[in-house]
N, C-alpha and C. Protein backbone atom coordinates (compact mmCIF):
# COMPACT_ATOMS: atom_id res chain seq x y z
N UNK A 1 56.01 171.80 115.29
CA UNK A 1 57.32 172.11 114.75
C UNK A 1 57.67 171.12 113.64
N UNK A 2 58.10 171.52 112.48
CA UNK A 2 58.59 170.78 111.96
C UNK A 2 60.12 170.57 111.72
N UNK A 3 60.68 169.35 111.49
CA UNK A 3 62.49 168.83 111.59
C UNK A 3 62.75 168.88 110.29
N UNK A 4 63.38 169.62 110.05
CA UNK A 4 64.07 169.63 108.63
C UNK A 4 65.50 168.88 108.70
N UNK A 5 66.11 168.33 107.56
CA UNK A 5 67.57 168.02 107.70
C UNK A 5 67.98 168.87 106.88
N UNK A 6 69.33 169.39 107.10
CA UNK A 6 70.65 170.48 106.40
C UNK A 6 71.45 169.46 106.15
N UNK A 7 71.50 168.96 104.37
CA UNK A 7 73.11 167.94 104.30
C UNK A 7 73.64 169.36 104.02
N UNK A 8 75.54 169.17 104.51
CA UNK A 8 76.22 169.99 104.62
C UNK A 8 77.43 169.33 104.10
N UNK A 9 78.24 170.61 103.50
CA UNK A 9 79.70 170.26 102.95
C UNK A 9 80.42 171.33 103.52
N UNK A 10 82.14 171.82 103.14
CA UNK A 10 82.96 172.63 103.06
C UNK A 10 82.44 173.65 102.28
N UNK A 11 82.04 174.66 102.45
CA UNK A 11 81.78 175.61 101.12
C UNK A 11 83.36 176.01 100.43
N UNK A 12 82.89 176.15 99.04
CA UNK A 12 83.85 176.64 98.26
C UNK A 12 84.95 177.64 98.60
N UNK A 13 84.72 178.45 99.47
CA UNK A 13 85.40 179.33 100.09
C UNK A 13 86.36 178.85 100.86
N UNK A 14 85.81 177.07 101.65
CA UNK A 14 86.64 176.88 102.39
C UNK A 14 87.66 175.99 102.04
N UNK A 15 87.33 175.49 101.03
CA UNK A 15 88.18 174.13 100.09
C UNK A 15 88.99 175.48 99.68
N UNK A 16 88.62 176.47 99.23
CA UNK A 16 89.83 177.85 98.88
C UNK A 16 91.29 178.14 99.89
N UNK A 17 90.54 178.14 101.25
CA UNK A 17 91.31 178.22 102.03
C UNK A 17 92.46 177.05 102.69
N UNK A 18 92.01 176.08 102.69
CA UNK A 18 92.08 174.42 102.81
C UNK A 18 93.43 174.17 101.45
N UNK A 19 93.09 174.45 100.40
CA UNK A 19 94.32 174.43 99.70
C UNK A 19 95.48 175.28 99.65
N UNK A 20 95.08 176.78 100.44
CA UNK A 20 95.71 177.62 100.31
C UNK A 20 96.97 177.48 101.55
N UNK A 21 96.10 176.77 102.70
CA UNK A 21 97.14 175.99 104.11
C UNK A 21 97.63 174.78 103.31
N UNK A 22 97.50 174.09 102.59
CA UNK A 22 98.41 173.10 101.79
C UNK A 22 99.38 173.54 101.36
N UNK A 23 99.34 174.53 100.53
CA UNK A 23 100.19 175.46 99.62
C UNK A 23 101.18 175.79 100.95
N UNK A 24 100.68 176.67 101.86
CA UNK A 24 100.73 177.19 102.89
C UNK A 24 102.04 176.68 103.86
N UNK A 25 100.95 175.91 104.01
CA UNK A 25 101.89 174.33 104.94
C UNK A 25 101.52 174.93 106.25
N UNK A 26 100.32 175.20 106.10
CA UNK A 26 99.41 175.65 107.69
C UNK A 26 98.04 175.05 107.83
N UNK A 27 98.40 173.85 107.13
CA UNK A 27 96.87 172.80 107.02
C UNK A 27 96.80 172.66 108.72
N UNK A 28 97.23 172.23 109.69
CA UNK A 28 96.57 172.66 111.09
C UNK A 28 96.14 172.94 111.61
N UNK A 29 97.00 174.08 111.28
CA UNK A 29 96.03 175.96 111.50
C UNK A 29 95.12 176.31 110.71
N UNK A 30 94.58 176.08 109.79
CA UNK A 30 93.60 175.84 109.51
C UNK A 30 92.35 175.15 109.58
N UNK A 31 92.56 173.76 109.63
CA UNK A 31 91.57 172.73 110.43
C UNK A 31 91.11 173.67 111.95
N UNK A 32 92.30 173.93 112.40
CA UNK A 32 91.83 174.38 113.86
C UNK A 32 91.07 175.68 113.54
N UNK A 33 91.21 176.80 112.89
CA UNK A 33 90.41 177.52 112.52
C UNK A 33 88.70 177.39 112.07
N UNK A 34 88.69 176.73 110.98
CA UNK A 34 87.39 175.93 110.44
C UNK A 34 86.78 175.19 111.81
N UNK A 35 87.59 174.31 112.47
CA UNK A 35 86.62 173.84 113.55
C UNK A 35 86.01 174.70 114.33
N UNK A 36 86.79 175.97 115.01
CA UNK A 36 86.68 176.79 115.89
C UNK A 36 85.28 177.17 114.67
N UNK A 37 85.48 178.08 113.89
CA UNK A 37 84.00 178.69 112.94
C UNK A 37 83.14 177.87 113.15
N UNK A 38 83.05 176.51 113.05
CA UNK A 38 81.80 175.58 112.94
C UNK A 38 81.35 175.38 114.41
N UNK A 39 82.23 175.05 115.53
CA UNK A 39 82.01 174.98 116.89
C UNK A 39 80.73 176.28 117.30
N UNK A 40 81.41 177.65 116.82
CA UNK A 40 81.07 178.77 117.41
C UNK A 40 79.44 179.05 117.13
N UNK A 41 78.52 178.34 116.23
CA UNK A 41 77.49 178.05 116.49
C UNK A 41 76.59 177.57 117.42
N UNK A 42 77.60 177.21 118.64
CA UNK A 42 76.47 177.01 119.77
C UNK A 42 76.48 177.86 120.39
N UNK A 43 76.99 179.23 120.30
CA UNK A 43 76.52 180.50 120.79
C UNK A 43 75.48 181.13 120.09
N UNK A 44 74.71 180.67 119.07
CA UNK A 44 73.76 181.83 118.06
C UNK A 44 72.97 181.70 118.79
N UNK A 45 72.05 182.22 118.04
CA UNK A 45 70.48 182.47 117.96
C UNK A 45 70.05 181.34 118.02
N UNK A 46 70.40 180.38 116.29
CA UNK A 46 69.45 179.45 116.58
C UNK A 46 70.08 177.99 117.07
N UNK A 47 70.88 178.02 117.93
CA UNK A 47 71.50 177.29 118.53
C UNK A 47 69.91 176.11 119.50
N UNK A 48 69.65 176.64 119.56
CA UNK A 48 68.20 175.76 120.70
C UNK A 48 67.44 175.36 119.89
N UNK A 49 67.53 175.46 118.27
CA UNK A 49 66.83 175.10 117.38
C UNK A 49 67.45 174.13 116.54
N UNK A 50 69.04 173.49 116.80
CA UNK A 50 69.49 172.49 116.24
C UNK A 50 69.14 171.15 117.36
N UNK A 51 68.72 170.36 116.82
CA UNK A 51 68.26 168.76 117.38
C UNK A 51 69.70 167.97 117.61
N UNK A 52 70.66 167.34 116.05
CA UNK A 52 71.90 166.86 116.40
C UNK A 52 71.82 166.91 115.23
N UNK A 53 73.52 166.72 115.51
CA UNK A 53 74.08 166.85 113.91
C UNK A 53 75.40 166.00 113.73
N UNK A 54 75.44 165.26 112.57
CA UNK A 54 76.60 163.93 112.49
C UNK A 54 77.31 164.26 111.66
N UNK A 55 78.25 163.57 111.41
CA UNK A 55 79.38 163.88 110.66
C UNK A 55 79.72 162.15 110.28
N UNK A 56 80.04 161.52 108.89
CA UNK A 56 80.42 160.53 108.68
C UNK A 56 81.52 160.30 109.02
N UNK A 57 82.49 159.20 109.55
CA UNK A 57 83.75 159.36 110.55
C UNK A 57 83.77 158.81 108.78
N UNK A 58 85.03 160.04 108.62
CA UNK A 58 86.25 160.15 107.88
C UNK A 58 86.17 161.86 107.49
N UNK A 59 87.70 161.82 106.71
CA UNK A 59 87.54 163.30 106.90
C UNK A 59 87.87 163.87 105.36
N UNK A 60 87.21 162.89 104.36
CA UNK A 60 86.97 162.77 102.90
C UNK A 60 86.31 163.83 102.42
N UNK A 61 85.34 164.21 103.00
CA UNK A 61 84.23 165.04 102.81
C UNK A 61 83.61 164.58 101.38
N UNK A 62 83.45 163.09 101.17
CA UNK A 62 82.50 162.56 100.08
C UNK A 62 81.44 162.68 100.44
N UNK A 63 81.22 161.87 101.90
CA UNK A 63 79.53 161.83 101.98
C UNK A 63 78.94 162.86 102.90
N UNK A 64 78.23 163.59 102.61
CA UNK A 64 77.67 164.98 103.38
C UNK A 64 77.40 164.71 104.69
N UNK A 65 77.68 165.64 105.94
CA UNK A 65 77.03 165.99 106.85
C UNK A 65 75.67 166.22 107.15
N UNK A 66 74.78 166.01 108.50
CA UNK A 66 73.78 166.07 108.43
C UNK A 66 73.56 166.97 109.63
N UNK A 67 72.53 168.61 109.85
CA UNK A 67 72.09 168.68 110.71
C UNK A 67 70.45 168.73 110.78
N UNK A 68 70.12 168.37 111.90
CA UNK A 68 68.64 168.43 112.30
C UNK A 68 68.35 169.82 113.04
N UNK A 69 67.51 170.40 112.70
CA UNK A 69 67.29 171.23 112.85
C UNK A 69 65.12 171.46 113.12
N UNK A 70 65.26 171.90 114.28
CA UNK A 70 62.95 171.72 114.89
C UNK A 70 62.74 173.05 114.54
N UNK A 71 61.95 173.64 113.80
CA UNK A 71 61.74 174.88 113.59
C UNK A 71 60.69 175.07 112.67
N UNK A 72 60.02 176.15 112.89
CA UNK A 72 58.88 176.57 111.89
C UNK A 72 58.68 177.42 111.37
N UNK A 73 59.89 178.11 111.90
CA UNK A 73 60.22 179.30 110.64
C UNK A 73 61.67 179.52 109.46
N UNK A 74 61.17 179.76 108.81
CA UNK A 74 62.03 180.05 107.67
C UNK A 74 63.69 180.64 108.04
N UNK A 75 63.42 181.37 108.73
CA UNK A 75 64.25 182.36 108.90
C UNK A 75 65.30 181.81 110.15
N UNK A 76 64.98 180.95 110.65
CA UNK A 76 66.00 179.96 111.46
C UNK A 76 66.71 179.04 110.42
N UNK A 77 66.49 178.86 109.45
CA UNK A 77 67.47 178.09 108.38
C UNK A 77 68.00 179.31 107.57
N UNK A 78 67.75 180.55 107.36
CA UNK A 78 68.16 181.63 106.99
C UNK A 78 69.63 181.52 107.98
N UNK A 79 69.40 181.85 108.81
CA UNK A 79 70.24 182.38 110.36
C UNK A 79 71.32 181.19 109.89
N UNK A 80 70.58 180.38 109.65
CA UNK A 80 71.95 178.66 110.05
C UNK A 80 73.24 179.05 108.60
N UNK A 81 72.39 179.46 107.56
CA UNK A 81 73.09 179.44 106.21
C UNK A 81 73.73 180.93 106.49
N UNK A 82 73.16 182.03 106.72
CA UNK A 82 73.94 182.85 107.04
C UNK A 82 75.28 183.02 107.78
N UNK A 83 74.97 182.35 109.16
CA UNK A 83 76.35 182.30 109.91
C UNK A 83 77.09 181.23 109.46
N UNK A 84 76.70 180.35 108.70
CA UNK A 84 78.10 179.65 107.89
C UNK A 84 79.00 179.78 107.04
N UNK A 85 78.04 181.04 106.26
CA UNK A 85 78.11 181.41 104.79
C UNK A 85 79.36 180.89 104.40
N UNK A 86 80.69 181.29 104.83
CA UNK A 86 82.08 181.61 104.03
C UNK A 86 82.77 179.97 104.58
N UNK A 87 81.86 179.20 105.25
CA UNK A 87 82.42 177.92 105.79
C UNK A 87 81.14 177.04 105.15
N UNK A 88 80.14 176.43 105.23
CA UNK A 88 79.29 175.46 105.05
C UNK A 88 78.52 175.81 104.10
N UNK A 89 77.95 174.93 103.13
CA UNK A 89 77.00 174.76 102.27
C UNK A 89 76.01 174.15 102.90
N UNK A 90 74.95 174.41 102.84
CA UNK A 90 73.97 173.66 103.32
C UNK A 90 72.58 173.20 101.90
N UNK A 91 72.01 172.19 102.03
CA UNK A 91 70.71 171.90 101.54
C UNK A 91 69.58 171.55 101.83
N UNK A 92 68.63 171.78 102.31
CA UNK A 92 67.25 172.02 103.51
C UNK A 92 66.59 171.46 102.87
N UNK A 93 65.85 170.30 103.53
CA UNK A 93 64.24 169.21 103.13
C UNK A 93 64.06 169.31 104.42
N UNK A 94 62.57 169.14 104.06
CA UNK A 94 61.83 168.77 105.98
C UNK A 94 61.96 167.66 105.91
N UNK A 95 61.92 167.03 106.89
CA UNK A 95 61.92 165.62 107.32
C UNK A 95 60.71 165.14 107.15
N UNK A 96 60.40 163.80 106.74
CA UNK A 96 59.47 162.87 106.96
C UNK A 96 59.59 161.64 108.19
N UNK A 97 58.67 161.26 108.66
CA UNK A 97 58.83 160.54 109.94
C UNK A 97 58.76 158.70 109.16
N UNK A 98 59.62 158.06 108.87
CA UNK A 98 59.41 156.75 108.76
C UNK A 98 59.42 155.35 109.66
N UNK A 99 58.78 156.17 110.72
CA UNK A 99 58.78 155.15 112.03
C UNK A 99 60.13 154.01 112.27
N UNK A 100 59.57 153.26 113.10
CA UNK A 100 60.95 152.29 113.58
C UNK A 100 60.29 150.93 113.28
N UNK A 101 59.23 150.51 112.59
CA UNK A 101 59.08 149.54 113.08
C UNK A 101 58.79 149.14 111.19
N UNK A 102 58.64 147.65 110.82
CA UNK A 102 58.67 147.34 109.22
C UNK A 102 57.27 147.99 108.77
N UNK A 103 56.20 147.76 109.72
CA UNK A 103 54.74 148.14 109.33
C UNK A 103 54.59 149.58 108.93
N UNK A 104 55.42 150.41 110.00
CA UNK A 104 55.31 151.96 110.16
C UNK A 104 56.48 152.59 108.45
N UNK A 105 57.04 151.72 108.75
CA UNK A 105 58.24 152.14 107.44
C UNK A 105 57.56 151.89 106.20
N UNK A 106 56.86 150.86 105.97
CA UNK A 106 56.27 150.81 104.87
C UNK A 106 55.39 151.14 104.38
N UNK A 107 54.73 152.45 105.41
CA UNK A 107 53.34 152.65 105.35
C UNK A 107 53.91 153.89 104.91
N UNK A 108 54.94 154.61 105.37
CA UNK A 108 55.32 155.69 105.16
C UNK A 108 56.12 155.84 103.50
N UNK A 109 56.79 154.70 103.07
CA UNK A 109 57.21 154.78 101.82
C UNK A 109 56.06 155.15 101.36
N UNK A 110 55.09 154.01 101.22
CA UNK A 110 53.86 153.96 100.55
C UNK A 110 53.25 155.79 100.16
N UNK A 111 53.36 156.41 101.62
CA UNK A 111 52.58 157.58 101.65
C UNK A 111 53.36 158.81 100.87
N UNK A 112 54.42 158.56 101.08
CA UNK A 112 55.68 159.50 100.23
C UNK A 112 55.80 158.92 99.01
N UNK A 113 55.43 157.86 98.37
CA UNK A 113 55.52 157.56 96.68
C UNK A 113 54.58 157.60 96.56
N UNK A 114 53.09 158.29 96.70
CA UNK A 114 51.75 158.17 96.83
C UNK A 114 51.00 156.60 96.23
N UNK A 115 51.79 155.75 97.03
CA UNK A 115 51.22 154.57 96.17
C UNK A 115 49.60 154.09 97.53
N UNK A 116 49.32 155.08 98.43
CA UNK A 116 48.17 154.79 99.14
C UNK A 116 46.61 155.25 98.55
């Protein structure tokens, strides 16, 4: 299997909506909405195919979200971008493994800047 990471934002649709509860003056009800949409992913499909997923504590939305995601097919990151569509942006790289330890980390830069 391979681990891909998804950095993730608000999609445009939802910063649409997000200003529109400002305007609104139902920014609440909204947050609570958007959470509920993003929550409701642990009912899918590829719910057994997300690893974990973080969120930077603040609620800036400067620095992207991250999910992990074990999968070897295409079409499980299809599924993930699909059921977000009108809420999350997503951007998909596989993961590289850079071990835990200084030897393993540097062996792995090395191998990813092809300097081996």
């Amino acid at each position: 299997m391979t681990l891909y990471l998804g950095y993730y934002r608000p999609s445009a649709a939802q910063w649409q909506r997000f200003a529109e509860a400002e305007d609104n003056g139902t920014v609440e009800e909204e947050q609570q909405a958007f959470t509920a949409r993003v929550m409701a992913a642990r009912e899918s499909s590829f719910a057994g195919n997300i690893v974990a997923s973080y969120s930077p504590i603040s609620s800036s939305f400067e620095l992207p979200s991250i999910m992990v995601v074990e999968t070897d097919q295409a079409d499980t990151l299809r599924a993930i971008n699909n059921h977000y569509n009108s809420v999350l942006e997503f951007t998909w790289t596989p993961a590289t493994s850079v071990g835990t330890t200084t030897a393993s980390a540097e062996s792995a830069m090395r191998s990813q800047f092809s300097q081996e």
